[in-house]
N, C-alpha and C. Protein backbone atom coordinates (compact mmCIF):
# COMPACT_ATOMS: atom_id res chain seq x y z
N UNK A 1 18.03 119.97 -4.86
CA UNK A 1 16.96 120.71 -5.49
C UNK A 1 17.44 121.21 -6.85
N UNK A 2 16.46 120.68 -7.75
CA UNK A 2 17.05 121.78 -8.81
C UNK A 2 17.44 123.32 -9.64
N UNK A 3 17.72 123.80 -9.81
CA UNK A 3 17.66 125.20 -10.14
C UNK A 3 16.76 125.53 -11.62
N UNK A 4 16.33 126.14 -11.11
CA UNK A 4 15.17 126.39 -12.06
C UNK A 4 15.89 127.51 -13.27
N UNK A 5 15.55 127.48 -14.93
CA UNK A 5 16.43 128.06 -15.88
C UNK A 5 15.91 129.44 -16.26
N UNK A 6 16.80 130.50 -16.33
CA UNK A 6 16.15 131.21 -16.56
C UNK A 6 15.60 131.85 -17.35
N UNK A 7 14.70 133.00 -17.41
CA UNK A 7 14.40 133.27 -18.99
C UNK A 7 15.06 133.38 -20.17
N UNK A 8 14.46 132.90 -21.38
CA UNK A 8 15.57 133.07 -22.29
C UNK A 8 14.84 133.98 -23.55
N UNK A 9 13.62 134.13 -23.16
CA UNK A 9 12.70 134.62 -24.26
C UNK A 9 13.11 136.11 -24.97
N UNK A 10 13.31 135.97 -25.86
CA UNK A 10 13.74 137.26 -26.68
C UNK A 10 12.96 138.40 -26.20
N UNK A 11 13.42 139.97 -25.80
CA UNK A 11 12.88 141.07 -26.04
C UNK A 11 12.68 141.63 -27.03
N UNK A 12 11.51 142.20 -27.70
CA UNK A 12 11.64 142.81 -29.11
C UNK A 12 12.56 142.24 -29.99
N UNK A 13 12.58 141.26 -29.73
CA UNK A 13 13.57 140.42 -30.92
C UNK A 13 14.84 140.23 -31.16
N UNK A 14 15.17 140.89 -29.68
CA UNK A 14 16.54 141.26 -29.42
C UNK A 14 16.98 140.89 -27.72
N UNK A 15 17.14 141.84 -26.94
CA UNK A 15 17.10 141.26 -26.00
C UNK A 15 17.22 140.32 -25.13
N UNK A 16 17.92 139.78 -24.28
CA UNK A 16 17.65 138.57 -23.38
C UNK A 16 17.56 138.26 -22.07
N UNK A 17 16.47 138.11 -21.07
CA UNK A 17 16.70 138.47 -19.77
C UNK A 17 16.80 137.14 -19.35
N UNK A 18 18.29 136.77 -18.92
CA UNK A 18 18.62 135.91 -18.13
C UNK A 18 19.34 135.91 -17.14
N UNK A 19 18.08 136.60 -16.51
CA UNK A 19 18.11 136.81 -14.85
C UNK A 19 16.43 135.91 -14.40
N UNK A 20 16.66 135.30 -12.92
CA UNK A 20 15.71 135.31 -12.94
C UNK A 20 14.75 135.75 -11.64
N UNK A 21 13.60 136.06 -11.92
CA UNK A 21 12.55 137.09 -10.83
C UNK A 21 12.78 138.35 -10.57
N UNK A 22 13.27 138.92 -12.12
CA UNK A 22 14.14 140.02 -12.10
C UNK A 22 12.87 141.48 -12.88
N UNK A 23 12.18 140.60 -13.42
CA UNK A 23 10.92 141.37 -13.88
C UNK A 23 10.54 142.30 -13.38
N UNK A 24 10.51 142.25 -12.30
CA UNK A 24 9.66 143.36 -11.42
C UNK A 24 10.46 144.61 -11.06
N UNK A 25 11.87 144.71 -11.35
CA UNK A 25 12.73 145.43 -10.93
C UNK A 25 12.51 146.83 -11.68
N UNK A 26 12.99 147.90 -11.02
CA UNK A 26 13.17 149.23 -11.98
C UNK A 26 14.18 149.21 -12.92
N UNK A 27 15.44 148.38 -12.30
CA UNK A 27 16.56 147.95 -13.28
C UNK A 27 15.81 147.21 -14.84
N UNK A 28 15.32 146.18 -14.88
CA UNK A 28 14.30 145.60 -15.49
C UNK A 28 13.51 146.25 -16.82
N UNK A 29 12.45 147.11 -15.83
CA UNK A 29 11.78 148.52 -16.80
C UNK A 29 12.74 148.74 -17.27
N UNK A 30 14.00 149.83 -16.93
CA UNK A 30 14.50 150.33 -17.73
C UNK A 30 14.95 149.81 -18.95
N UNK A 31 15.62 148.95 -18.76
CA UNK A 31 16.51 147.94 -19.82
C UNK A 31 15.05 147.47 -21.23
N UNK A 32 14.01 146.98 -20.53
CA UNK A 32 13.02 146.73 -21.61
C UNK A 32 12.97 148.17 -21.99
N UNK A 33 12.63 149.24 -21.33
CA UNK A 33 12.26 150.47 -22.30
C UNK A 33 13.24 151.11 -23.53
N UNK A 34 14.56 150.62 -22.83
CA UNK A 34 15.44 150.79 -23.69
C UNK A 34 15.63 150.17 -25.54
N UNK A 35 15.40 149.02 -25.01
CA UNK A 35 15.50 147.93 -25.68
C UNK A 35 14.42 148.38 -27.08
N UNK A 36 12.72 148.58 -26.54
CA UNK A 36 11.70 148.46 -27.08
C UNK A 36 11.85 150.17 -28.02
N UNK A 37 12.67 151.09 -27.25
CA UNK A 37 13.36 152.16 -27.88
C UNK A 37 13.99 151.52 -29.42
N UNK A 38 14.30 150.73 -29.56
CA UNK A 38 15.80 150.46 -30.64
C UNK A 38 14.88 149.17 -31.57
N UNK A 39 14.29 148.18 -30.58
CA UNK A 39 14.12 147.35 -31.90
C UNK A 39 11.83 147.21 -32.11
N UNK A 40 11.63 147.98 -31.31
CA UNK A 40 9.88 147.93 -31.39
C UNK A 40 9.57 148.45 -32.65
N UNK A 41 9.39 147.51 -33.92
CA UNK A 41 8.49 148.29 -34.75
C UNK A 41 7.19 149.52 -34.51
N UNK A 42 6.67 149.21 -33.80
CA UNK A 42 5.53 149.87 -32.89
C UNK A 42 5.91 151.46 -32.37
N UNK A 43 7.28 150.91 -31.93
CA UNK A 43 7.68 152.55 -31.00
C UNK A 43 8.80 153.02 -32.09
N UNK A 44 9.44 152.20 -33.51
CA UNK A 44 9.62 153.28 -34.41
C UNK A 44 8.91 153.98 -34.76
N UNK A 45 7.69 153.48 -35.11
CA UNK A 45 6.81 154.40 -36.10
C UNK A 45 6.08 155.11 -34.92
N UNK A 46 5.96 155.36 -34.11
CA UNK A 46 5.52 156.07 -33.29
C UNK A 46 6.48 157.34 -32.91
N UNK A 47 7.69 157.22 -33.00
CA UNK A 47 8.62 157.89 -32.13
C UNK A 47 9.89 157.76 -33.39
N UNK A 48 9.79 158.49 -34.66
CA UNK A 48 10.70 158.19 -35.97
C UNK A 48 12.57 158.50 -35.39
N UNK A 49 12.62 159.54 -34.17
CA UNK A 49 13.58 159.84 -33.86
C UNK A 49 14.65 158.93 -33.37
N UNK A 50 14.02 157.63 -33.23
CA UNK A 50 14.54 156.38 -33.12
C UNK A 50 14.98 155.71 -33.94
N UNK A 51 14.95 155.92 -34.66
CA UNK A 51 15.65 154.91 -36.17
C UNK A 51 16.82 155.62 -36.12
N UNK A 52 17.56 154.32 -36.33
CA UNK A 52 18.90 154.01 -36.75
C UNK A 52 19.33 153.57 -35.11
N UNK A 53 19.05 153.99 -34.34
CA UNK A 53 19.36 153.85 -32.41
C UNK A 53 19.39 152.14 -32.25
N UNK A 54 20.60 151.79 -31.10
CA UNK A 54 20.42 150.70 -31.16
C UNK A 54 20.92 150.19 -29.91
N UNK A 55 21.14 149.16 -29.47
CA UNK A 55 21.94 148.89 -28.08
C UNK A 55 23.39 148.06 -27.70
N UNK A 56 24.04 148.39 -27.25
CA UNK A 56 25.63 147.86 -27.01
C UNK A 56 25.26 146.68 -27.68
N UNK A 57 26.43 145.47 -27.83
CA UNK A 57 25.85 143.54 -27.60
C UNK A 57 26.20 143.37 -26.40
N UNK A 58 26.74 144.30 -25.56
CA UNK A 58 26.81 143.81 -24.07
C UNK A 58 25.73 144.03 -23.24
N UNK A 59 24.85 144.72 -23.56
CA UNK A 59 23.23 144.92 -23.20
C UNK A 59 22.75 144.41 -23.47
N UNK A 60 22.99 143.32 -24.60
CA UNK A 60 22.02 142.21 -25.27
C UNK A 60 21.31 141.21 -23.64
N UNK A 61 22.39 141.38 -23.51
CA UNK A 61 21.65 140.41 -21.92
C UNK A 61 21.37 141.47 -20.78
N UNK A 62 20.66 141.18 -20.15
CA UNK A 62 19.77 142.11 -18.75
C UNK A 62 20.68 142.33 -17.87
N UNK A 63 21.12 141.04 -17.35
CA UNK A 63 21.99 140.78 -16.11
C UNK A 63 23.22 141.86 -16.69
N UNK A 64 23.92 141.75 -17.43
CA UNK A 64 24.58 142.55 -17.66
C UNK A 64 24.68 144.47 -17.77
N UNK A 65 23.44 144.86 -17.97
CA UNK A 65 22.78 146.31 -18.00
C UNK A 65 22.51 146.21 -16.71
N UNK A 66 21.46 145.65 -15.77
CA UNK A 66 21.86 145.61 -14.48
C UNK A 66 22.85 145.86 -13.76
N UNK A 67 24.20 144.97 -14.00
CA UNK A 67 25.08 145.23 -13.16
C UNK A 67 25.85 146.68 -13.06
N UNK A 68 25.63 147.42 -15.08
CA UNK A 68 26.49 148.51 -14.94
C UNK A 68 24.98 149.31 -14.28
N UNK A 69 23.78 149.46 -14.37
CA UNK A 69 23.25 150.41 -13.72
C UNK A 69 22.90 150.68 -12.31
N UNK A 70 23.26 149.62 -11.50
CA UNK A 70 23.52 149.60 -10.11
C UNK A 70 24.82 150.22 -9.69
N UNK A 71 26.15 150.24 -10.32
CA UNK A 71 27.05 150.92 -10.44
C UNK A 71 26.96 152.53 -10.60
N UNK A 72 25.16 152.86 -10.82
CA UNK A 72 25.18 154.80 -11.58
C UNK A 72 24.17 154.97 -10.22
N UNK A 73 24.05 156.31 -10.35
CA UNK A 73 23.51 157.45 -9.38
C UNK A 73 22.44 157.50 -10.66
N UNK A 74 21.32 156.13 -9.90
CA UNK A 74 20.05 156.38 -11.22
C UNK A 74 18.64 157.00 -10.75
N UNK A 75 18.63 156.82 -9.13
CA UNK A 75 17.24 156.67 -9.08
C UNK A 75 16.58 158.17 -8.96
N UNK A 76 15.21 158.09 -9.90
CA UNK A 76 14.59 159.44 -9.96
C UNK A 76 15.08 160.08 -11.24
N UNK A 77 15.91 159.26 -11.78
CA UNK A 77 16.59 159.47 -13.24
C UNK A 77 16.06 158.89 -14.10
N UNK A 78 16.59 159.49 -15.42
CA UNK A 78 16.05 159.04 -16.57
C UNK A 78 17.33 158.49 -17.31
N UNK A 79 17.35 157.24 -18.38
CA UNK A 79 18.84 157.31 -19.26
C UNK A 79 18.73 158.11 -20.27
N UNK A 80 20.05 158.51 -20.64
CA UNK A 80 20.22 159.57 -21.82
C UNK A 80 20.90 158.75 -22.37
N UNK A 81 21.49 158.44 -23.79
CA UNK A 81 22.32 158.23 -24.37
C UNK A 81 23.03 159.15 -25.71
N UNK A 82 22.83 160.07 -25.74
CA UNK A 82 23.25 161.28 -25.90
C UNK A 82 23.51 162.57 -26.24
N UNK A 83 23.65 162.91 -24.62
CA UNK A 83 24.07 163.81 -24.00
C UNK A 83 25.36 163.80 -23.65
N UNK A 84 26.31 162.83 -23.14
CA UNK A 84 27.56 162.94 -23.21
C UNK A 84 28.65 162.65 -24.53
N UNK A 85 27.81 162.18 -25.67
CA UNK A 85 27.95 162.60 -26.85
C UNK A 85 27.61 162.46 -28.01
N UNK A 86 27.42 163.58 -28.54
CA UNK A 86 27.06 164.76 -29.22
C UNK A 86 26.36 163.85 -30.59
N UNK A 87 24.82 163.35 -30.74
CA UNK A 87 24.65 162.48 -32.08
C UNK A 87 24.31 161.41 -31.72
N UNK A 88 24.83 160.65 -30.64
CA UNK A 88 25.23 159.44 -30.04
C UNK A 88 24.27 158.54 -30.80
N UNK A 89 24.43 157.38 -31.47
CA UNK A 89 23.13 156.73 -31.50
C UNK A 89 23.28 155.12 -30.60
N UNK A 90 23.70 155.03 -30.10
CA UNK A 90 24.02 154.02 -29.63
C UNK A 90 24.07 154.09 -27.52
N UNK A 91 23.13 153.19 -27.51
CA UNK A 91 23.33 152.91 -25.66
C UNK A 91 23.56 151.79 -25.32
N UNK A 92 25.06 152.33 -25.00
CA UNK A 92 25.71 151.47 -23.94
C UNK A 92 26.47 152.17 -23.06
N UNK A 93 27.56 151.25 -22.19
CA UNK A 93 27.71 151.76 -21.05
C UNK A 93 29.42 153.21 -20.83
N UNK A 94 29.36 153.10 -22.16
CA UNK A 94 30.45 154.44 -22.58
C UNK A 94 29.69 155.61 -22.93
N UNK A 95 28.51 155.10 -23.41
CA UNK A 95 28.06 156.45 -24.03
C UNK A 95 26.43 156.92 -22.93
N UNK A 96 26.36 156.45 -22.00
CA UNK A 96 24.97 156.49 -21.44
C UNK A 96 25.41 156.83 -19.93
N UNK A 97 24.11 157.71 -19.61
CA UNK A 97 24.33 158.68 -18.43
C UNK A 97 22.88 158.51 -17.59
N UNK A 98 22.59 158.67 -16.44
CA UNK A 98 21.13 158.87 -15.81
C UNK A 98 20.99 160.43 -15.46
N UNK A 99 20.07 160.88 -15.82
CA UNK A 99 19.92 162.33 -16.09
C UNK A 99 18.77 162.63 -15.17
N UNK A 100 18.67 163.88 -14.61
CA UNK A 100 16.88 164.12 -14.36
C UNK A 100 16.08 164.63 -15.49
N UNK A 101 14.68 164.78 -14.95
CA UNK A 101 14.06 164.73 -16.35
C UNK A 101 14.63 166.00 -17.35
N UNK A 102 14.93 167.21 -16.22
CA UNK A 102 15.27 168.58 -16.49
C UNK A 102 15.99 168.32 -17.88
N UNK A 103 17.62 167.73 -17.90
CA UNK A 103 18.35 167.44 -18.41
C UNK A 103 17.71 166.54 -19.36
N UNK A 104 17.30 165.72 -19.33
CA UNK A 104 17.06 164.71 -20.27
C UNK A 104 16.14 165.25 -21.34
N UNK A 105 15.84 166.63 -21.24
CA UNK A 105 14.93 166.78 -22.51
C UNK A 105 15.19 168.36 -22.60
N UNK A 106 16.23 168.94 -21.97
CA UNK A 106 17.24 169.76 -22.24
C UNK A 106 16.95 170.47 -23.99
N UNK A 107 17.60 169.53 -24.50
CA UNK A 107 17.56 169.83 -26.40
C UNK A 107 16.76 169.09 -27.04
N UNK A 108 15.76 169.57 -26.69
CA UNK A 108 14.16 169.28 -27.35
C UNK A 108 14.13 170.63 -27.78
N UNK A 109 13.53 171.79 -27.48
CA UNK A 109 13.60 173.17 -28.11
C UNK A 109 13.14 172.91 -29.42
N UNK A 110 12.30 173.45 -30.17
CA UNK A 110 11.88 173.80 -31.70
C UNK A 110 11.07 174.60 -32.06
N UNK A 111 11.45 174.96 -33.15
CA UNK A 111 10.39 176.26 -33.73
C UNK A 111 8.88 175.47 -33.98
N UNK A 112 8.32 176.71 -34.42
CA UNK A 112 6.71 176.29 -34.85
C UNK A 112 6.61 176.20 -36.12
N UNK A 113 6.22 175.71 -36.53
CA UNK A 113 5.58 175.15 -38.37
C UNK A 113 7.32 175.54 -38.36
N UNK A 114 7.10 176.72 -39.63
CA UNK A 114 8.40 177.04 -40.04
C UNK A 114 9.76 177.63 -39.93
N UNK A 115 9.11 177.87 -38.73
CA UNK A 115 10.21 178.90 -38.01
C UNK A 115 11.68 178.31 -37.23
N UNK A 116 12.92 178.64 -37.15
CA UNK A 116 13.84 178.25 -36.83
C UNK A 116 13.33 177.73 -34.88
N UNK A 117 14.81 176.91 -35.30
CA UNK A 117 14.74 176.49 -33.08
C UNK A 117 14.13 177.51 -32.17
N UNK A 118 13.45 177.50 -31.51
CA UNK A 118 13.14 178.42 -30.20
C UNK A 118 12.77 179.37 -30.27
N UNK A 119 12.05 179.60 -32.30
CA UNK A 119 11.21 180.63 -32.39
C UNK A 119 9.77 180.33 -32.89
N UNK A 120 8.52 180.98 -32.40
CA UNK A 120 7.23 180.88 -33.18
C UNK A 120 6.60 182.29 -33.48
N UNK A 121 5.65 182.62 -34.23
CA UNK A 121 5.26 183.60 -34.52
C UNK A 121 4.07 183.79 -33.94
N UNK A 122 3.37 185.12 -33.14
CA UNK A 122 2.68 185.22 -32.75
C UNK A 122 1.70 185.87 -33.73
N UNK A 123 -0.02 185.12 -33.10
CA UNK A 123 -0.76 184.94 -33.86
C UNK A 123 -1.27 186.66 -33.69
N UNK A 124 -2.05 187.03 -34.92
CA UNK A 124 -2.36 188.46 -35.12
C UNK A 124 -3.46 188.93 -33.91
N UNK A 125 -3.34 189.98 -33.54
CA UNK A 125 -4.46 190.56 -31.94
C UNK A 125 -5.65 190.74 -33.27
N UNK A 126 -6.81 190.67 -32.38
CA UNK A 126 -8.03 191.24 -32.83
C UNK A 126 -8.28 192.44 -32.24
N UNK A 127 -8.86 192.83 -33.61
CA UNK A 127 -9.33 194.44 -33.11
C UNK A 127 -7.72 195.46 -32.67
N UNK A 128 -6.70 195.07 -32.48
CA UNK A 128 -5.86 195.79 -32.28
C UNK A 128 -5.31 195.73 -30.81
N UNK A 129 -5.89 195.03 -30.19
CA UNK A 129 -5.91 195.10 -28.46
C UNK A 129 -4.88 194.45 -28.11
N UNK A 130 -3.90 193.23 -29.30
CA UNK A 130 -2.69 192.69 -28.74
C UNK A 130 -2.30 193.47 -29.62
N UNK A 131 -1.08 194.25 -28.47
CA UNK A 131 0.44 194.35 -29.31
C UNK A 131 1.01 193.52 -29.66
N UNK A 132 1.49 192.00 -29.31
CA UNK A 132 2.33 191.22 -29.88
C UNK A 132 2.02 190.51 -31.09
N UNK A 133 0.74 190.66 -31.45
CA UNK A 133 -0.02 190.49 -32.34
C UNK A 133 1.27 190.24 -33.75
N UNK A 134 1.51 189.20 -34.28
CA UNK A 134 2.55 188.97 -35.55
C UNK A 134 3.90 188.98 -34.78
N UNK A 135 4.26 188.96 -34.07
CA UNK A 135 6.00 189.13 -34.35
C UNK A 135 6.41 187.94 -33.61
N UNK A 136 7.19 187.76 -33.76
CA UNK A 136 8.00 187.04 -33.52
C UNK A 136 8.49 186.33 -32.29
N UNK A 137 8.56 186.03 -31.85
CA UNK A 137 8.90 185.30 -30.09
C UNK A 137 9.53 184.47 -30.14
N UNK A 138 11.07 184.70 -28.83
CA UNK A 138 11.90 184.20 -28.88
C UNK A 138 11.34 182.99 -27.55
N UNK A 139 11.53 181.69 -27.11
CA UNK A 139 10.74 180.92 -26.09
C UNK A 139 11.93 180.01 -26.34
N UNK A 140 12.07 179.56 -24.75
CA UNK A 140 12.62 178.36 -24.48
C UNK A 140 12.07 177.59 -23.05
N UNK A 141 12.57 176.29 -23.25
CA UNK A 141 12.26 175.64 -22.30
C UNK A 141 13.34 175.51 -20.72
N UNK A 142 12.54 176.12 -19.71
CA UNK A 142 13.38 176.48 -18.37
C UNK A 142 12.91 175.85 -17.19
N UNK A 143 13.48 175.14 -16.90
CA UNK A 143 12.81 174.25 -15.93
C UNK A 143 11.57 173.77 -15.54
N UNK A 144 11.60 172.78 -17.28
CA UNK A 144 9.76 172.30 -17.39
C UNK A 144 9.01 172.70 -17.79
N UNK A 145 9.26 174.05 -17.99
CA UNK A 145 8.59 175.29 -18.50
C UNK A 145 9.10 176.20 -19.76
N UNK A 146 7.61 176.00 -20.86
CA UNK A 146 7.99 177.40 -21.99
C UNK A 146 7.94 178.81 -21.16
N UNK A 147 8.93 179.38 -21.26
CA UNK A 147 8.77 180.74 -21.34
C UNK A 147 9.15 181.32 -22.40
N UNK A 148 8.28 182.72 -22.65
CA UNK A 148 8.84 183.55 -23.93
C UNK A 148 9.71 184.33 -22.86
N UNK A 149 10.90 184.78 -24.04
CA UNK A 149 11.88 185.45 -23.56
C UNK A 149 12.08 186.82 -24.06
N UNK A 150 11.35 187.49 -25.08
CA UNK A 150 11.31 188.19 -26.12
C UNK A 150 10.46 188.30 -27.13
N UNK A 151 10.54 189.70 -27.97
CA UNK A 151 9.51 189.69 -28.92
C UNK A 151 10.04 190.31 -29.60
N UNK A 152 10.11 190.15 -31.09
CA UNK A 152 10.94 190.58 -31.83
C UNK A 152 9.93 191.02 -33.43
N UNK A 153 10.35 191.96 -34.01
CA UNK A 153 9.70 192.00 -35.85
C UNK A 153 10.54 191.20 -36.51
N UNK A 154 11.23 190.67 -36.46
CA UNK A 154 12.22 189.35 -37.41
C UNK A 154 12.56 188.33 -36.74
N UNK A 155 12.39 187.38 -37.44
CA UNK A 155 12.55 185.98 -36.99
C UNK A 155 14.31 185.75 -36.67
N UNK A 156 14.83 186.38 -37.50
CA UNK A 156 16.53 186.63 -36.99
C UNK A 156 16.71 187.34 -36.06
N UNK A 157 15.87 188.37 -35.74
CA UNK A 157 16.48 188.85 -34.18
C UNK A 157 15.73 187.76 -33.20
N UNK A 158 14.66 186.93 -33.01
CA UNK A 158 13.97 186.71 -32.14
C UNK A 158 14.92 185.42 -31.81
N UNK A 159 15.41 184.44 -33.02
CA UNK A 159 16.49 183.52 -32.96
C UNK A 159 17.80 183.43 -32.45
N UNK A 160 18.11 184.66 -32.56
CA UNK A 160 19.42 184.86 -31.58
C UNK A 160 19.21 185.40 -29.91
N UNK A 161 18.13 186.02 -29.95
CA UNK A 161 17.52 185.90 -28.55
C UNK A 161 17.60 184.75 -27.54
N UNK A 162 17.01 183.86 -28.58
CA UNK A 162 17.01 182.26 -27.82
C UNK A 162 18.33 182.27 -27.83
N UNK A 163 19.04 182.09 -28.54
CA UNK A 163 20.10 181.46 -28.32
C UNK A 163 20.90 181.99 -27.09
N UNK A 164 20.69 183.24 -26.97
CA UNK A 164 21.68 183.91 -25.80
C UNK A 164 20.79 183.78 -24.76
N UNK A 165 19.86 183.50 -24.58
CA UNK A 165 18.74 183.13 -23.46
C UNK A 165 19.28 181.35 -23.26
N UNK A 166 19.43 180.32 -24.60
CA UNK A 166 19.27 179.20 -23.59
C UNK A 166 21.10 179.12 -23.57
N UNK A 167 22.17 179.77 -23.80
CA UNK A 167 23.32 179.73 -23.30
C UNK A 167 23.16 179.91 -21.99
N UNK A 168 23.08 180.92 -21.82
CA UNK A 168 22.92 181.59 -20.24
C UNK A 168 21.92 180.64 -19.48
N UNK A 169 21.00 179.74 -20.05
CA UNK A 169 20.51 178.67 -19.03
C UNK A 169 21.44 177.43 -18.74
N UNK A 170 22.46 177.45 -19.84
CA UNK A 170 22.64 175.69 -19.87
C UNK A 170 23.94 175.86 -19.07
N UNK A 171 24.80 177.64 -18.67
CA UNK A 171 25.82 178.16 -17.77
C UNK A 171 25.15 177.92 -16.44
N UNK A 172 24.00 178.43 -16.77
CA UNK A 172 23.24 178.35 -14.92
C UNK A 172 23.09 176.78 -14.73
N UNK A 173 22.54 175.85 -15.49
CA UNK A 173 22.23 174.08 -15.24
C UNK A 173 23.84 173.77 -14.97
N UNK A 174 24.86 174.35 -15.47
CA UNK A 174 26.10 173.58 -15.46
C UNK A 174 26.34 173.79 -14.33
N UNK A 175 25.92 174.71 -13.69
CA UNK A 175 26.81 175.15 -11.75
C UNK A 175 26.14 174.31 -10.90
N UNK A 176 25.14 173.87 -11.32
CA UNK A 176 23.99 172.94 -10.33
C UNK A 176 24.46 171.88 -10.57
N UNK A 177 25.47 170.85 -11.32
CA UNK A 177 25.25 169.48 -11.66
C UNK A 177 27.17 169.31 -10.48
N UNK A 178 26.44 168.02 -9.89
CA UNK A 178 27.35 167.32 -8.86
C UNK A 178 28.15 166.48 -9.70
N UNK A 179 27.85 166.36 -11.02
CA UNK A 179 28.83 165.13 -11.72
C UNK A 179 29.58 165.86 -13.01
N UNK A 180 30.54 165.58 -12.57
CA UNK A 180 31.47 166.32 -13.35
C UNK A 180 31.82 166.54 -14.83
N UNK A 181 31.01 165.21 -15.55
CA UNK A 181 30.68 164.87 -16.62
C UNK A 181 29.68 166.00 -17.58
N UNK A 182 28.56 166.07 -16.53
CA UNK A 182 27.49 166.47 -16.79
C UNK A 182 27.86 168.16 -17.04
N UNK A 183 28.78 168.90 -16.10
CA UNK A 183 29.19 170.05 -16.27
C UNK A 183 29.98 170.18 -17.69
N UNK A 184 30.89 169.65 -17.64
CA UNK A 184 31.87 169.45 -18.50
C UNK A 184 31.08 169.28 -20.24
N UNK A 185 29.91 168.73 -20.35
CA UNK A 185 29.40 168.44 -21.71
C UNK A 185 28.09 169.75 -21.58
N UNK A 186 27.97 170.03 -20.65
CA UNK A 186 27.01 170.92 -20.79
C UNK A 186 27.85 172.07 -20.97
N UNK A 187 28.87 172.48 -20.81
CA UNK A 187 29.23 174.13 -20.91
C UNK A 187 30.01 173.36 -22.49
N UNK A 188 30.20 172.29 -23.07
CA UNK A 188 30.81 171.73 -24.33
C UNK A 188 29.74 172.38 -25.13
N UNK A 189 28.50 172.29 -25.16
CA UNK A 189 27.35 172.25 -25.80
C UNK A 189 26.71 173.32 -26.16
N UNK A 190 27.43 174.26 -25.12
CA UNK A 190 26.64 175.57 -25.35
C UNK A 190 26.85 176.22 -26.91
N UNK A 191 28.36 176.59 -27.09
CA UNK A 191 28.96 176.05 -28.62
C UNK A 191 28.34 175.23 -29.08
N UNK A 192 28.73 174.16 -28.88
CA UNK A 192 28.27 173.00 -30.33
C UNK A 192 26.88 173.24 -30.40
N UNK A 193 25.97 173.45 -29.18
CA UNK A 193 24.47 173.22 -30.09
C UNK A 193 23.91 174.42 -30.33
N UNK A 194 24.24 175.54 -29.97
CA UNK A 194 23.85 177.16 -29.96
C UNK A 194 25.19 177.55 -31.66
């Protein structure tokens, strides 16, 4: 019988899945989402935070991203590429981790219009009936969730608020994580990104 060849058709112009009946896999998804991350005209301009991002050449092929992600504690995970370090623009299998969503969007945090990281300004009360009316609010993101943490008359006190608010979260996420990695860059970070 003969063996039938397998795909060879370029992903985003890059890419190559030569595996075959491998499509349907979650291994699969991922690797295309990855992929369509780094070279999709479509999902640059959609998603600018992607430019310059790109993928190992040992990911160039499927079968190969497969084999290292059957090797990870993925499922119910998301990939990061980085979080274990610091800038990272590049995913492959030194620099890429499976995260939950918690983690994986961790250092997202941003101010509003103009305001520094993890601060926005609250909009003026009518009639007088809000106190918080103008000042300042310190808010971060805590498991999925904005909460304000504070209220402040300066955007410099309300900013250092956050900051000592999401230290003290990313100490509490570090005691919860089973992989030792994940502790280890998260209590790294509190420094480097605070």
């Amino acid at each position: 019988m003969k063996k039938r060849k397998a795909k060879s058709r370029k992903i985003y112009g890059w890419g190559i899945n030569d595996t075959y009946n491998q499509a349907r896999t979650k291994q699969y998804h991922v690797w295309v989402d990855m992929v369509r991350r780094c070279y999709s005209k479509e999902c640059l301009k959609e998603h600018p935070t992607y430019k310059g991002c790109s993928v190992h050449p040992d990911w160039k092929y499927f079968s190969n991203f497969k084999q290292w992600m059957d090797e990870q504690d993925w499922e119910g995970k998301y990939l990061d590429k980085d979080l274990l370090v610091y800038g990272n623009k590049v995913y492959g299998p030194d620099t890429c981790i499976f995260v939950p969503r918690l983690l994986n969007n961790l250092f997202t945090d941003k101010g509003s219009g103009p305001y520094n990281k993890g601060v926005y300004k609250h909009g003026k009360g009518s009639g007088g009936y809000n106190k918080k009316g103008g000042m300042f609010v310190a808010q971060i993101s805590m498991y999925g969730k904005q909460k304000c943490v504070s209220y402040h008359t300066n955007e410099k006190d309300a900013e250092e608020s956050y900051k000592k608010h999401k230290r003290e979260y990313l100490k509490e996420l570090a005691n919860k994580q089973e992989d030792d990695r994940l502790v280890k860059v998260l209590l790294e970070r509190i420094d480097l990104y605070l």
